[in-house]
PDB file of N, CA and C in Angstrom:
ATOM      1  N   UNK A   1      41.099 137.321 105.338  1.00  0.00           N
ATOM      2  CA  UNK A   1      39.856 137.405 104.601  1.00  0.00           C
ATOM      3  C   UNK A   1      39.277 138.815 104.623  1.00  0.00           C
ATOM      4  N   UNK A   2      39.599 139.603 105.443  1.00  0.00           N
ATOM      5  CA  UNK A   2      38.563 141.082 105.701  1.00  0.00           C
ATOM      6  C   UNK A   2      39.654 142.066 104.684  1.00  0.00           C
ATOM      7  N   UNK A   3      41.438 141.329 103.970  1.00  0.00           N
ATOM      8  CA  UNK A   3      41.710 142.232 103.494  1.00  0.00           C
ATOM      9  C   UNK A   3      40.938 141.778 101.534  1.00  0.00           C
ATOM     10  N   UNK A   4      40.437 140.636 101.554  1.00  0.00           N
ATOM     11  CA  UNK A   4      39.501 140.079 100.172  1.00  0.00           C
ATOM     12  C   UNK A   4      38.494 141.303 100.250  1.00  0.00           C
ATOM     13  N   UNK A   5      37.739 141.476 101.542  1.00  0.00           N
ATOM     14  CA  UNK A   5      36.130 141.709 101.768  1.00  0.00           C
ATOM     15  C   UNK A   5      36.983 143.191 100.973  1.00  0.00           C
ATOM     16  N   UNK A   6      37.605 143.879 101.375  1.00  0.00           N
ATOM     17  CA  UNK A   6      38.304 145.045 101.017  1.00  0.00           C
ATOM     18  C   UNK A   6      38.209 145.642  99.800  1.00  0.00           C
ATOM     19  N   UNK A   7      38.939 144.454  98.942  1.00  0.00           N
ATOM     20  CA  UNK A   7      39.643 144.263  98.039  1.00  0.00           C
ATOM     21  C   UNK A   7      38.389 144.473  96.649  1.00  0.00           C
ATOM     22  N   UNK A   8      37.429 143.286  97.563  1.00  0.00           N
ATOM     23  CA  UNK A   8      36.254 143.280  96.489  1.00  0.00           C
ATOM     24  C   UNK A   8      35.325 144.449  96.714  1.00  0.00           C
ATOM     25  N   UNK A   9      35.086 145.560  97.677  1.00  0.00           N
ATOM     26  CA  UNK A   9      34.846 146.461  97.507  1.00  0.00           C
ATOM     27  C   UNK A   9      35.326 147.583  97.018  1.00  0.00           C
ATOM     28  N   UNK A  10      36.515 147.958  96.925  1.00  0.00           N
ATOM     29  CA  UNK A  10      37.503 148.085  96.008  1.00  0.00           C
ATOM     30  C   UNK A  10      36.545 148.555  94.615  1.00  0.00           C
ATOM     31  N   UNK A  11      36.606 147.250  94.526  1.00  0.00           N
ATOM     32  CA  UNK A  11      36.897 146.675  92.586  1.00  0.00           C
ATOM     33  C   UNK A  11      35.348 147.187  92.867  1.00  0.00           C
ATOM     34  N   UNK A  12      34.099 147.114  93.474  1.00  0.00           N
ATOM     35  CA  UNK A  12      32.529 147.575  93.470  1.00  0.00           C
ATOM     36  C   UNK A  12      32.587 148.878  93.113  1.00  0.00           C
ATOM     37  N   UNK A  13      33.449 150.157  93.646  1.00  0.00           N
ATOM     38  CA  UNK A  13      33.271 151.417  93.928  1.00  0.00           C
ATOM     39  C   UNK A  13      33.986 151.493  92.702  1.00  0.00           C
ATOM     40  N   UNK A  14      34.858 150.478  92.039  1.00  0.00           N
ATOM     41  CA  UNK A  14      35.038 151.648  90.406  1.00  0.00           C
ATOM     42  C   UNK A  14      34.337 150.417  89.618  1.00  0.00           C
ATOM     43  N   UNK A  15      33.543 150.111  89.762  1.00  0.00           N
ATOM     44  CA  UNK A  15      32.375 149.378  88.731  1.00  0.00           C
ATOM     45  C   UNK A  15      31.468 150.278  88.967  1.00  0.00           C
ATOM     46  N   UNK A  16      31.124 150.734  90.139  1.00  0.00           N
ATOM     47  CA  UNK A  16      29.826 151.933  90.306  1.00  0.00           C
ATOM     48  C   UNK A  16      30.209 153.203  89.505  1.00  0.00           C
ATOM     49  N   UNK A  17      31.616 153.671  89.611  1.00  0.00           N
ATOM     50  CA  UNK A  17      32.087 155.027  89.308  1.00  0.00           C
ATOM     51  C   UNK A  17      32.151 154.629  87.455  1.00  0.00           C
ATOM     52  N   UNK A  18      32.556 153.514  86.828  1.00  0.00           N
ATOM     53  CA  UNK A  18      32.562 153.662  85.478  1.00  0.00           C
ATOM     54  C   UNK A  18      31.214 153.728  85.120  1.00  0.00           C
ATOM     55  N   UNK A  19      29.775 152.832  85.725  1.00  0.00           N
ATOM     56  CA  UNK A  19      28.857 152.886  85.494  1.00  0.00           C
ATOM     57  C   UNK A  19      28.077 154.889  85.715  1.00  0.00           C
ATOM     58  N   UNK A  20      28.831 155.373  86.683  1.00  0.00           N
ATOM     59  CA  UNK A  20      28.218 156.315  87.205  1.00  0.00           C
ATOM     60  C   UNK A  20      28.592 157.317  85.512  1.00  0.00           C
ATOM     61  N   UNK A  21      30.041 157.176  84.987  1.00  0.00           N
ATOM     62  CA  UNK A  21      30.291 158.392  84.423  1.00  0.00           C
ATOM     63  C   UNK A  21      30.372 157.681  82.859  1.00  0.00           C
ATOM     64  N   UNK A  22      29.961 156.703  82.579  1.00  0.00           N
ATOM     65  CA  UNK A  22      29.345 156.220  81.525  1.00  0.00           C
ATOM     66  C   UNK A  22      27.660 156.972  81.424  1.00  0.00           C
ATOM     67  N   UNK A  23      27.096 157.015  82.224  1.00  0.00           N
ATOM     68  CA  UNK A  23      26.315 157.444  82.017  1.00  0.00           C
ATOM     69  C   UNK A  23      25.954 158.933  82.034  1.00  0.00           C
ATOM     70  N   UNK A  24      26.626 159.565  83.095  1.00  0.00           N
ATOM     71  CA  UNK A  24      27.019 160.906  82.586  1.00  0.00           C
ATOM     72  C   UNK A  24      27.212 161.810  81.509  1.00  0.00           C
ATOM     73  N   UNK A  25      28.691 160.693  80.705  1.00  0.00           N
ATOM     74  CA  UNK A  25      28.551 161.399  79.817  1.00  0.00           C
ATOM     75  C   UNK A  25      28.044 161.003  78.347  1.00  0.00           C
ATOM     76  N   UNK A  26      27.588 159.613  78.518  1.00  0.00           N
ATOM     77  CA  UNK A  26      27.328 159.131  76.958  1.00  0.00           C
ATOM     78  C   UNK A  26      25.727 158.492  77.401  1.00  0.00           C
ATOM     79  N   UNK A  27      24.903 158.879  78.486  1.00  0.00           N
ATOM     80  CA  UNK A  27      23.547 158.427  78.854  1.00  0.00           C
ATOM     81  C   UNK A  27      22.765 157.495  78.299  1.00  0.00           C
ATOM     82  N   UNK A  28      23.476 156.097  79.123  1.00  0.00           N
ATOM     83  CA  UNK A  28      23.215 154.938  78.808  1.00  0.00           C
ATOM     84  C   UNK A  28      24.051 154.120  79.790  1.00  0.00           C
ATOM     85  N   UNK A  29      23.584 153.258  80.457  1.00  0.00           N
ATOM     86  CA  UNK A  29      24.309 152.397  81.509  1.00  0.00           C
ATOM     87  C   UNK A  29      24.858 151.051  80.921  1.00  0.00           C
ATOM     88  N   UNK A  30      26.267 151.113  81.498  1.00  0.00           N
ATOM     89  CA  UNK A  30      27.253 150.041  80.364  1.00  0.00           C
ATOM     90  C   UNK A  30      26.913 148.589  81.875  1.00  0.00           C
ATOM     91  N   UNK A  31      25.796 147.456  81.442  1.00  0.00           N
ATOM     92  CA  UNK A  31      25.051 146.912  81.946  1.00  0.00           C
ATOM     93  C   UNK A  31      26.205 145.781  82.844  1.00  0.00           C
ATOM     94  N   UNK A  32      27.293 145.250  81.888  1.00  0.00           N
ATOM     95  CA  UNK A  32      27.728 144.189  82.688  1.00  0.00           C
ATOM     96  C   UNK A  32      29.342 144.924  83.793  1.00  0.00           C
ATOM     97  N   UNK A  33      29.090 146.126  83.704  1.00  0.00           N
ATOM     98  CA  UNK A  33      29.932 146.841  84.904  1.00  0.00           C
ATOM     99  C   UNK A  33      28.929 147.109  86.410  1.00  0.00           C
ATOM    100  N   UNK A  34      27.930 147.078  86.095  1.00  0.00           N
ATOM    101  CA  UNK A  34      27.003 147.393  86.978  1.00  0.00           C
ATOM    102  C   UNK A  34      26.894 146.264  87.497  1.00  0.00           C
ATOM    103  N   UNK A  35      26.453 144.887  87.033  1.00  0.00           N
ATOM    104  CA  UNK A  35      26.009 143.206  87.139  1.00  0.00           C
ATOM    105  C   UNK A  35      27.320 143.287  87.743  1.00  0.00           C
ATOM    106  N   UNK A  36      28.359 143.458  87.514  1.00  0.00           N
ATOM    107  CA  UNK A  36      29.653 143.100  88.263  1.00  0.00           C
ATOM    108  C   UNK A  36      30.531 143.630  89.789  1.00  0.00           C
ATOM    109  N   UNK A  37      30.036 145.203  89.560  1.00  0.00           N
ATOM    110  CA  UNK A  37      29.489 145.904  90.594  1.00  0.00           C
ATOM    111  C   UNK A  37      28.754 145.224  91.699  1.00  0.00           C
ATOM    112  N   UNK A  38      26.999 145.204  91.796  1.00  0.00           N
ATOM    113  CA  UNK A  38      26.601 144.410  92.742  1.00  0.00           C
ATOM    114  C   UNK A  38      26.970 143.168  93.096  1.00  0.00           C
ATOM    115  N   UNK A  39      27.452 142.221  91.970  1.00  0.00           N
ATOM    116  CA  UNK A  39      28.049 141.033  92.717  1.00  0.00           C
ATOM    117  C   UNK A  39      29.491 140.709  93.693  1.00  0.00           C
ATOM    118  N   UNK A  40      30.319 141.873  93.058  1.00  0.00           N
ATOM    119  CA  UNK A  40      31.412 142.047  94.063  1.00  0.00           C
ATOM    120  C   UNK A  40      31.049 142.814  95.175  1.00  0.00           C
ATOM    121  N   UNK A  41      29.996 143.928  94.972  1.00  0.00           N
ATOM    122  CA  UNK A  41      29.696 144.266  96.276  1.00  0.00           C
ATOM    123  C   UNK A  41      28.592 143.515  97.660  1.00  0.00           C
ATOM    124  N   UNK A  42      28.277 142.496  96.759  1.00  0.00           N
ATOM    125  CA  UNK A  42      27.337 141.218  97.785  1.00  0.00           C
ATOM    126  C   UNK A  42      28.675 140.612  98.316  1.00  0.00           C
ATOM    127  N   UNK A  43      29.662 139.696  97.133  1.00  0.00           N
ATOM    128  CA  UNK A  43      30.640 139.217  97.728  1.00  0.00           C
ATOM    129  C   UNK A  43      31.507 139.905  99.121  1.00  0.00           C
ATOM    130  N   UNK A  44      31.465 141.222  99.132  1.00  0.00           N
ATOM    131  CA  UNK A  44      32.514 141.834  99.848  1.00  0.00           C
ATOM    132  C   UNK A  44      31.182 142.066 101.100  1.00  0.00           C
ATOM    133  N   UNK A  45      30.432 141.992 101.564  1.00  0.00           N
ATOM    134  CA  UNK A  45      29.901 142.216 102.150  1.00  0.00           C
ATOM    135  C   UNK A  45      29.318 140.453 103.070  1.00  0.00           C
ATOM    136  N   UNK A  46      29.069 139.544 102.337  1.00  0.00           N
ATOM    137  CA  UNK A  46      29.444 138.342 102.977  1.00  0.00           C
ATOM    138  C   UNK A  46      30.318 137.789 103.874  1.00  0.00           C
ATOM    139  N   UNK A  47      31.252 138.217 102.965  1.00  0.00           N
ATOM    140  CA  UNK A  47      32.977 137.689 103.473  1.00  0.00           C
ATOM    141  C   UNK A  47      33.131 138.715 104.560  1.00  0.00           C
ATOM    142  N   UNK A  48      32.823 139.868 104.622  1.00  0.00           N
ATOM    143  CA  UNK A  48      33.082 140.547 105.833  1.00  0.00           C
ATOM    144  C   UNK A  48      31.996 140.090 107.559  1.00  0.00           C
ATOM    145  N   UNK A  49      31.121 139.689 106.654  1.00  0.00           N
ATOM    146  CA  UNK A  49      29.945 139.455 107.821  1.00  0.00           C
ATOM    147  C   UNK A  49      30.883 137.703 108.368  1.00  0.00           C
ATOM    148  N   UNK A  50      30.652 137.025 107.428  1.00  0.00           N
ATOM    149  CA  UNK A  50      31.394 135.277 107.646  1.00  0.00           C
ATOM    150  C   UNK A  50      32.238 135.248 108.054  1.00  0.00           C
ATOM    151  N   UNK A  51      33.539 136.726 108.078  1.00  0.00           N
ATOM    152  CA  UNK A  51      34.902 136.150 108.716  1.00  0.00           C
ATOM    153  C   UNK A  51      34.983 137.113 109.726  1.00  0.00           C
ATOM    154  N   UNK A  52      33.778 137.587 110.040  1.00  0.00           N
ATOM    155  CA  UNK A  52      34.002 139.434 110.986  1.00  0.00           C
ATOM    156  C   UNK A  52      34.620 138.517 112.600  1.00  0.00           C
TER     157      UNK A  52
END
């Protein structure tokens, strides 16, 4: 399970990074990368606390 918690942080840090350089360069935040972002990064942060 802590290699999921991983996995889904992972997948958070390039939902943050497309959100980050979406907005960079076309200034406007692409909304359901972000929504998807925090929820994999809640998920990955659960699962690490529940199976630590």
């Amino acid at each position: 399970m802590k290699y999921l918690a991983i996995l889904f942080l992972l997948i958070s840090v390039i939902c943050f990074l497309v959100v980050g350089l979406m907005f960079n360069l076309l200034s406007f935040i692409d909304y359901p990368y972000l929504y998807s972002g925090v929820i994999f990064l809640t998920l990955s942060v659960v699962i690490y606390f529940k199976y630590r």
